[in-house]
Protein backbone atom coordinates (compact mmCIF):
# COMPACT_ATOMS: atom_id res chain seq x y z
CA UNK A 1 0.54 -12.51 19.52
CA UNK A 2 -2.72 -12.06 17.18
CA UNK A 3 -1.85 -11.01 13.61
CA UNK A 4 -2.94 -7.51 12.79
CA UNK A 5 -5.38 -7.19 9.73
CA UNK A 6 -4.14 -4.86 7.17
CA UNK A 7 -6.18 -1.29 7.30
CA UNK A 8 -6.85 -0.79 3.67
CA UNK A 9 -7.39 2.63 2.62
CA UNK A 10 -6.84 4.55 -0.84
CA UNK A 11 -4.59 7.86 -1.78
CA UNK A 12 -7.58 10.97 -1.90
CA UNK A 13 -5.49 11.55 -5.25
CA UNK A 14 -5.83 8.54 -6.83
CA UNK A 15 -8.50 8.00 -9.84
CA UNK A 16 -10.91 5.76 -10.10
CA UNK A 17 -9.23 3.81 -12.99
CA UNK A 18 -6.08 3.81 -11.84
CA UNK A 19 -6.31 3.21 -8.06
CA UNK A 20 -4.30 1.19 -5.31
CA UNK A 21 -5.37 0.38 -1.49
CA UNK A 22 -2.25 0.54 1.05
CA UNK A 23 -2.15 -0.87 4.53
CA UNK A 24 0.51 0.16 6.46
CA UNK A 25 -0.29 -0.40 10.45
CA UNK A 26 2.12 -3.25 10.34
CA UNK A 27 5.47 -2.21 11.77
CA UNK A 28 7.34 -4.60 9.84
CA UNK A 29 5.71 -4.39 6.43
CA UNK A 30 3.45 -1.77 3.81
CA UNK A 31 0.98 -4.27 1.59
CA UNK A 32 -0.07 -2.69 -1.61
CA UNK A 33 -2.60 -4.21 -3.70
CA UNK A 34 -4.82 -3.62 -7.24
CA UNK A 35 -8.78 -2.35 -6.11
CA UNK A 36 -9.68 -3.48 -9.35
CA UNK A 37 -8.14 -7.00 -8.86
CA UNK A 38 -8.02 -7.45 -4.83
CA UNK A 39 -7.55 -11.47 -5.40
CA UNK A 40 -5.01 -11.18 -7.30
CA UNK A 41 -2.80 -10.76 -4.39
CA UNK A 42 -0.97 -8.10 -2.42
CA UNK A 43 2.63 -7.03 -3.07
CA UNK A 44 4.76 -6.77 0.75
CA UNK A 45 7.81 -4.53 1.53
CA UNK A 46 9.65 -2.85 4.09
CA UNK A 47 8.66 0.18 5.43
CA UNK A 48 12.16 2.22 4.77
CA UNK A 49 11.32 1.00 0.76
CA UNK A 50 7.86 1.93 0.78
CA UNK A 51 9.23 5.91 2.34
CA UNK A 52 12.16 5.86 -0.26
CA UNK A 53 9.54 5.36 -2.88
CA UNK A 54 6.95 7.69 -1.47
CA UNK A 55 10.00 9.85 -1.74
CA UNK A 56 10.85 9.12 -4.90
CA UNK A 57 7.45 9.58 -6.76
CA UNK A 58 6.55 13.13 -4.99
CA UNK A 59 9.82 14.31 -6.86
CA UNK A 60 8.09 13.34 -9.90
């Protein structure tokens, strides 16, 4: 099985000073990483966190 490579796209609401790129066409993980600082690594986690987050910060 080939690995899939993450689809990085950006939130139409986010700023340009303040923006993150999420790939989520994994099934078994969302990646979330820094545009500003892309080699500074990518942050992993479950796709039921990343929806009880999403969830959490629209009730914000």
């Amino acid at each position: 099985m080939q690995p899939v490579l993450p689809n990085w796209r950006t939130s139409t609401y986010t700023g340009t000073e303040n923006c993150v790129e999420v790939a989520d066409n994994e099934p078994t993980k969302v990646m979330v990483r820094d545009t500003k600082t892309r080699s500074r690594g990518t942050m992993a986690v479950q796709p039921t966190t990343w929806v009880a987050f999403m969830e959490f910060a629209k009730e914000r």
